[in-house]
N, C-alpha and C. Protein backbone atom coordinates (compact mmCIF):
# COMPACT_ATOMS: atom_id res chain seq x y z
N UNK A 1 127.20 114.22 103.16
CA UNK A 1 125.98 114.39 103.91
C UNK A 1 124.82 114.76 102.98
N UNK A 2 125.20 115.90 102.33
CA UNK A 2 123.98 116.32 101.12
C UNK A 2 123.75 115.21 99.88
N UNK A 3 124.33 113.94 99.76
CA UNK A 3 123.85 112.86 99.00
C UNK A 3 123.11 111.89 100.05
N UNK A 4 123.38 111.77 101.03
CA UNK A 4 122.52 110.87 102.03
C UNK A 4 121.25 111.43 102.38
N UNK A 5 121.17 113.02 102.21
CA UNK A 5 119.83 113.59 102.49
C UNK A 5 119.30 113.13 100.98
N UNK A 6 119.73 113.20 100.25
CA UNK A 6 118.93 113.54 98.70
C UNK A 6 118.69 111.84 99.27
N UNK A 7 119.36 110.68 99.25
CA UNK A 7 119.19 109.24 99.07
C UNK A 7 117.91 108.80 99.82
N UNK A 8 117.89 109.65 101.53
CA UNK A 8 116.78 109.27 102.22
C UNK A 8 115.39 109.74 101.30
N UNK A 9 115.32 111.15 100.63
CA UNK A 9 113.97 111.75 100.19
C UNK A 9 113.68 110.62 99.23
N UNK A 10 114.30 110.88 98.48
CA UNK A 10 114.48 109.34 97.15
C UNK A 10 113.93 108.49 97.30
N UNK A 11 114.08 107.60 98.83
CA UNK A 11 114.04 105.84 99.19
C UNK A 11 112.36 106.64 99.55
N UNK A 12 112.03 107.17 99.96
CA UNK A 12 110.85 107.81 100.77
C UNK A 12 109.85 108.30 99.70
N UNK A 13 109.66 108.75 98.77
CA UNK A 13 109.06 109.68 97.59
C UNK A 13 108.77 108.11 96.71
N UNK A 14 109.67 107.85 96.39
CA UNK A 14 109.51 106.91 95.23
C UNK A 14 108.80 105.53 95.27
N UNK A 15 109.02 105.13 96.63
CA UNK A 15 108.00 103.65 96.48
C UNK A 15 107.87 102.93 97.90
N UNK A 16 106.68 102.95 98.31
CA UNK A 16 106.67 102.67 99.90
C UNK A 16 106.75 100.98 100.16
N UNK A 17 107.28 101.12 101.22
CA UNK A 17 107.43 99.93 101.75
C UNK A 17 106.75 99.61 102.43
N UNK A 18 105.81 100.02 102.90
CA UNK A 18 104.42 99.73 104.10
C UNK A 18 103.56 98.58 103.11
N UNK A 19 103.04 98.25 103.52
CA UNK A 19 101.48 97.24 103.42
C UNK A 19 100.71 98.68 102.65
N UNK A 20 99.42 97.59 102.04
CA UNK A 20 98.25 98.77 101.83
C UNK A 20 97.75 98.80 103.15
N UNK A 21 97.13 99.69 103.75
CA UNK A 21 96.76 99.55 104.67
C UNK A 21 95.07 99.08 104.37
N UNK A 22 94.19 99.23 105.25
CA UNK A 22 92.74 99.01 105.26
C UNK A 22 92.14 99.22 104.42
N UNK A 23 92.34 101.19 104.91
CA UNK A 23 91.45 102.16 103.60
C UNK A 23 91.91 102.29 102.05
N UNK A 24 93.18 101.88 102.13
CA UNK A 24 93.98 101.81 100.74
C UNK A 24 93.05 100.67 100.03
N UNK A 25 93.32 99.46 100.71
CA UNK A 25 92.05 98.87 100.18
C UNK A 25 90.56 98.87 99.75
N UNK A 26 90.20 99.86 100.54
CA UNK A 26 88.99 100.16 100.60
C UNK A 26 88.79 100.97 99.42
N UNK A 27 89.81 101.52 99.20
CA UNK A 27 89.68 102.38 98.04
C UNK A 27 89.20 101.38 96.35
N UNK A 28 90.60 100.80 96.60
CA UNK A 28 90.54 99.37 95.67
C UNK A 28 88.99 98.92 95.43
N UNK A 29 88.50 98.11 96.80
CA UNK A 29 87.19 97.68 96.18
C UNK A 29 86.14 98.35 95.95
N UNK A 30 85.75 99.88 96.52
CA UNK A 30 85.22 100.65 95.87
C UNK A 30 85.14 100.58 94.38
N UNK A 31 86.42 101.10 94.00
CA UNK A 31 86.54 101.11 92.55
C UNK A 31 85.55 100.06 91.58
N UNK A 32 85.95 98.90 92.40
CA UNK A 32 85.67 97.70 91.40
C UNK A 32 84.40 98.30 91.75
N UNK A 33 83.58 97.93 92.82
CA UNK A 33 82.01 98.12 92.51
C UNK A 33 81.73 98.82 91.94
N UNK A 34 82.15 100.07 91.52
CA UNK A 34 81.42 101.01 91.44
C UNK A 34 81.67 101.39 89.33
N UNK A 35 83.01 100.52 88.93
CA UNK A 35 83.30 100.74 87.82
C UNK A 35 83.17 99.37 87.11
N UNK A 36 83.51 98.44 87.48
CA UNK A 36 83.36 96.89 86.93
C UNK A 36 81.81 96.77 86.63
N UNK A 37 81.37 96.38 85.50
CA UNK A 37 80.09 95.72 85.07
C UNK A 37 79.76 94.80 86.15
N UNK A 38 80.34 93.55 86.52
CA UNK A 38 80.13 92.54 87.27
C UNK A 38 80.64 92.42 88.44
N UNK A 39 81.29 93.29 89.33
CA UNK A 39 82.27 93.32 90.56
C UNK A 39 82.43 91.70 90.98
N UNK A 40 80.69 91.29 91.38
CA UNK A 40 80.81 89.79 91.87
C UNK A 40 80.91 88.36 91.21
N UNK A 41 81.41 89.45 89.69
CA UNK A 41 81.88 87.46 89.21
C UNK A 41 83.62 87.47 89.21
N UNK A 42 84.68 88.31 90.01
CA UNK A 42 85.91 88.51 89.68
C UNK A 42 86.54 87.11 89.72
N UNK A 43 87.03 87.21 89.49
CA UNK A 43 88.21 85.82 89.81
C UNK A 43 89.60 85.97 89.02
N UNK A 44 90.47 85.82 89.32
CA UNK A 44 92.05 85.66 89.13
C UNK A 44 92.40 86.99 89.51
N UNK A 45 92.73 87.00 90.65
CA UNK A 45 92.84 88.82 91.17
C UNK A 45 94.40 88.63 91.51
N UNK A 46 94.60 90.02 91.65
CA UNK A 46 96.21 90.06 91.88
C UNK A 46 96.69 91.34 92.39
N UNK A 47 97.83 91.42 93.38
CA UNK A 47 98.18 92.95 93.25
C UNK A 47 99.56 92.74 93.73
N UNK A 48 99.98 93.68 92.83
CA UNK A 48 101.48 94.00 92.73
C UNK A 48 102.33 94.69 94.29
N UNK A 49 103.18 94.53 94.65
CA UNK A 49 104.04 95.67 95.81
C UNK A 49 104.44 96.69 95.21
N UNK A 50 103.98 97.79 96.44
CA UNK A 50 103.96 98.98 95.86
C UNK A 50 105.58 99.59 95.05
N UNK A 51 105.16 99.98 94.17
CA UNK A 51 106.30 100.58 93.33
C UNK A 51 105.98 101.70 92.50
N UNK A 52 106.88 102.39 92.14
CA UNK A 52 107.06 103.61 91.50
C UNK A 52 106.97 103.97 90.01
N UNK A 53 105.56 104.87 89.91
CA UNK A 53 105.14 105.52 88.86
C UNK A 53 105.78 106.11 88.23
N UNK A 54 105.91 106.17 86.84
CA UNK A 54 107.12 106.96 85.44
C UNK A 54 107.35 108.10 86.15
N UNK A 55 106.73 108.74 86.89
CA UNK A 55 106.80 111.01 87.76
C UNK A 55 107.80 110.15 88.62
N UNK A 56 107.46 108.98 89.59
CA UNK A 56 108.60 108.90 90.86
C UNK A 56 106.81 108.69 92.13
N UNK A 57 105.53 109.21 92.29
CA UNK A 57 104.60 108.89 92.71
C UNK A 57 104.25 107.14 92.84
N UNK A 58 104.35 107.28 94.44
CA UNK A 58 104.11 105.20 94.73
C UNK A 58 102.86 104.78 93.90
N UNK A 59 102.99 103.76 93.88
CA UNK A 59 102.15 103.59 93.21
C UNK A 59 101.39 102.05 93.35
N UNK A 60 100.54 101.12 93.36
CA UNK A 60 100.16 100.00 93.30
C UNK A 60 99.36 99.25 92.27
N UNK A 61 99.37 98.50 91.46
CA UNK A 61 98.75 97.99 90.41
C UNK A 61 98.06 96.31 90.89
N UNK A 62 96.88 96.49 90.69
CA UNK A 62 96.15 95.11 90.72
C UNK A 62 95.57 94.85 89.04
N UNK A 63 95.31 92.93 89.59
CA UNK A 63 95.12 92.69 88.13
C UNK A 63 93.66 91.46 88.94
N UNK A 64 92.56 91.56 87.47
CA UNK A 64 91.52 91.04 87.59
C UNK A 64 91.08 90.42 86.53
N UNK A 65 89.62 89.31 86.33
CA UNK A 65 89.25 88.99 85.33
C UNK A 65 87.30 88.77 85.81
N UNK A 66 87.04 89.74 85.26
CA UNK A 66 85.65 89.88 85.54
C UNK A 66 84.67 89.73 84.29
N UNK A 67 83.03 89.22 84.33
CA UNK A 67 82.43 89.32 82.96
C UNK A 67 82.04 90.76 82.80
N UNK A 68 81.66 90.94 81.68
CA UNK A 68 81.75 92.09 80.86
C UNK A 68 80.19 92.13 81.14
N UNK A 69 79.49 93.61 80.27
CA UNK A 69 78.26 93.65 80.07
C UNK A 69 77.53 92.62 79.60
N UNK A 70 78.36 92.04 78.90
CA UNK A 70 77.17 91.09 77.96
C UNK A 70 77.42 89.76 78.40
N UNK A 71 78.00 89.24 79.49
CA UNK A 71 78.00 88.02 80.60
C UNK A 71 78.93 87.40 80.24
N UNK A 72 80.05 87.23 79.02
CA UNK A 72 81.20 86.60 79.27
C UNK A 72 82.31 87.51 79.93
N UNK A 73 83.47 86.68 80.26
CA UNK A 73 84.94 86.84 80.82
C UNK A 73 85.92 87.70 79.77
N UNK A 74 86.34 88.94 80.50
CA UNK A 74 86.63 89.54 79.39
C UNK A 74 88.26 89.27 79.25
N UNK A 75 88.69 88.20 79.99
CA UNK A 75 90.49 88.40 80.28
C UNK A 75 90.62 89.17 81.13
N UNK A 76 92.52 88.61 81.37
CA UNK A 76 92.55 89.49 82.54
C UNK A 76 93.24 90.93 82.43
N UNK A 77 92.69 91.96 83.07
CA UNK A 77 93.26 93.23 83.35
C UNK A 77 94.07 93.72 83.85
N UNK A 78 94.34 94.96 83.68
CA UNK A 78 95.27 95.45 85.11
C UNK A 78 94.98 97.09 85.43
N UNK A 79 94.88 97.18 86.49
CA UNK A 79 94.47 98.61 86.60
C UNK A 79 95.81 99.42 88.15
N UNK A 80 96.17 100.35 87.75
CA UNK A 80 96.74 101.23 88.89
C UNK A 80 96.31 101.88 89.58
N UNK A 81 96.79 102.29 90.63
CA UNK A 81 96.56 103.41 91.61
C UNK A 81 97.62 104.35 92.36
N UNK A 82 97.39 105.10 92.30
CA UNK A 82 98.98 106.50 92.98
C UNK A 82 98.03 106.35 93.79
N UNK A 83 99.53 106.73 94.97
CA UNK A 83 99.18 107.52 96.31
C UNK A 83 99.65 108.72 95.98
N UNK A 84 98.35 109.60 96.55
CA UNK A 84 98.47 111.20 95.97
C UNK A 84 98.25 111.87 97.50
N UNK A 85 98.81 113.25 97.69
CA UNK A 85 98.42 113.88 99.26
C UNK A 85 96.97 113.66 99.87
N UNK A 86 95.98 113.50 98.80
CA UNK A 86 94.37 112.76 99.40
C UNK A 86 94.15 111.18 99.34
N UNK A 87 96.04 110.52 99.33
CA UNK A 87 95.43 109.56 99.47
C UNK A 87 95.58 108.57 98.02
N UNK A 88 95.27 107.02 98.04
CA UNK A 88 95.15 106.20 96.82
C UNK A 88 94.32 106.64 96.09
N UNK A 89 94.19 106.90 94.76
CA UNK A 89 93.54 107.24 93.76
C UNK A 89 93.48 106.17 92.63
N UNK A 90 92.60 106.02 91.95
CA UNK A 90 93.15 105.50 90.70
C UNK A 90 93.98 105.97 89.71
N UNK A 91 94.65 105.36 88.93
CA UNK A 91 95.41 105.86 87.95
C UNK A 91 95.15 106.58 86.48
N UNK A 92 94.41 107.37 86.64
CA UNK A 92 93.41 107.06 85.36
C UNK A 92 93.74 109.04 84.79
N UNK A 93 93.66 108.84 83.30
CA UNK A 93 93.99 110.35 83.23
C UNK A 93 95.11 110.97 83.47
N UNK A 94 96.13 110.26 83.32
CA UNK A 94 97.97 110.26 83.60
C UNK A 94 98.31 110.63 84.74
N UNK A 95 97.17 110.12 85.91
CA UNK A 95 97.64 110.80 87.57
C UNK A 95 98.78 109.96 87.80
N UNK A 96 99.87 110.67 88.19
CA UNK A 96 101.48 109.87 88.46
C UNK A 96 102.11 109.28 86.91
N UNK A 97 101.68 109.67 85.69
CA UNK A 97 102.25 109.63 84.94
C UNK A 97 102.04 108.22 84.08
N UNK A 98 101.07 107.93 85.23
CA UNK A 98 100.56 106.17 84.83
C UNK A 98 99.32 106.26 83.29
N UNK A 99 99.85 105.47 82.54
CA UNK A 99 99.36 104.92 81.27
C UNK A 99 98.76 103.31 81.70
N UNK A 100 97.45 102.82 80.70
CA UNK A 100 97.17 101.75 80.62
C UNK A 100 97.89 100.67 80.68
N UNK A 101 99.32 101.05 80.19
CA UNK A 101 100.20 100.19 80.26
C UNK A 101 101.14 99.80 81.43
N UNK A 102 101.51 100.86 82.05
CA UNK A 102 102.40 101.05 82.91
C UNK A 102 102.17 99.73 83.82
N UNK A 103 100.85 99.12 84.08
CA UNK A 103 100.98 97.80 85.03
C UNK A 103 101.12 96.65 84.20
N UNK A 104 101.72 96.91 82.74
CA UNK A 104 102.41 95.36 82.09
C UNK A 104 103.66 95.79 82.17
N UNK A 105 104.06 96.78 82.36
CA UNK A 105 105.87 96.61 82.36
C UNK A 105 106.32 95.41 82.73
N UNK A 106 107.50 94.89 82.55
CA UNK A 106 108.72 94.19 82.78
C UNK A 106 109.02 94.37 84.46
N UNK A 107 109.31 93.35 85.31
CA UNK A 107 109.17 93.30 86.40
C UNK A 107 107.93 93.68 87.53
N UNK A 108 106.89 93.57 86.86
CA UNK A 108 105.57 94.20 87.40
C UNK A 108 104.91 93.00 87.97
N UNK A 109 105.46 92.18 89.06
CA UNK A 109 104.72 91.12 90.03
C UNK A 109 103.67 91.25 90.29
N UNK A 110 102.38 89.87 90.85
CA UNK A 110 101.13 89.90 91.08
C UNK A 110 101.60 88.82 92.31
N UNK A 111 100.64 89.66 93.28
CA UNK A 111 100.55 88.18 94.46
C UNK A 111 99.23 88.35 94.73
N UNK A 112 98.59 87.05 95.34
CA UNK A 112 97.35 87.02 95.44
C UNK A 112 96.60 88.04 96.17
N UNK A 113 95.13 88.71 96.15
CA UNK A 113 94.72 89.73 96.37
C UNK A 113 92.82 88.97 96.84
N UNK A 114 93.25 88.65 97.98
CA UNK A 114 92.32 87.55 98.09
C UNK A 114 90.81 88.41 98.38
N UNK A 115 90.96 89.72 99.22
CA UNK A 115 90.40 90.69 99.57
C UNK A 115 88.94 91.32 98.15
N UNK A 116 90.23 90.98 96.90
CA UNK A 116 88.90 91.14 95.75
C UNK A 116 87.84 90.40 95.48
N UNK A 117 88.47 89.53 95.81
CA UNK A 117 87.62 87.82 95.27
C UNK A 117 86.47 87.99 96.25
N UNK A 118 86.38 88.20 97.42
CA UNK A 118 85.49 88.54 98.20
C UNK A 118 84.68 89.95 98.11
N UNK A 119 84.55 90.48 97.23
CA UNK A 119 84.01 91.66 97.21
C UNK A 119 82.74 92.03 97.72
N UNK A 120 81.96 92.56 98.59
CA UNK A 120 80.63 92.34 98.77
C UNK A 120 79.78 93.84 98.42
């Protein structure tokens, strides 16, 4: 019984199975506007299903290719986000243990993220 409790916290803590919802998104394109040089030239967008940050914190990673300050395409990126008790955050500053890298790992899927491409 006391391994099936530990198994449920586990399946539950570590990586959700829900959709982003709305505001999860909302969070997302915030970001871009507000941190991307160019928000409205994105193109090749992507975001991963949610999965679990190096701590065990869910986590979601999208990937983009936007121009830079100086008007070309800078390649494409990838940026994270934990869900933290206030909610999706970005990943930034080792929140959930997430590094720059952590959204190139090995098994780290992109499905289309059509929601960016439209940014307004």
């Amino acid at each position: 019984m006391r391994s099936l409790i530990v198994a449920i916290v586990l399946s539950t803590t570590v990586a959700r199975a829900d959709p982003l919802t709305p505001g999860d998104k909302a969070v997302i394109l915030d970001w871009a506007r507000q941190t991307l040089a160019d928000p409205y030239s994105l193109r090749s967008t992507g975001i991963s299903a949610p999965l679990a940050s190096p701590n065990g914190r869910p986590m979601v990673c999208i990937e983009y290719n936007a121009r830079s300050v100086t008007g070309g395409y800078a390649g494409i990126d990838r940026m994270s986000f934990v869900w933290t008790a206030m909610g999706l955050r970005p990943g930034t500053r080792g929140l959930g243990g997430v590094t720059n890298l952590t959204c190139y790992q090995p098994g780290v899927t992109m499905r289309p993220f059509p929601e960016l491409l439209r940014i307004q």
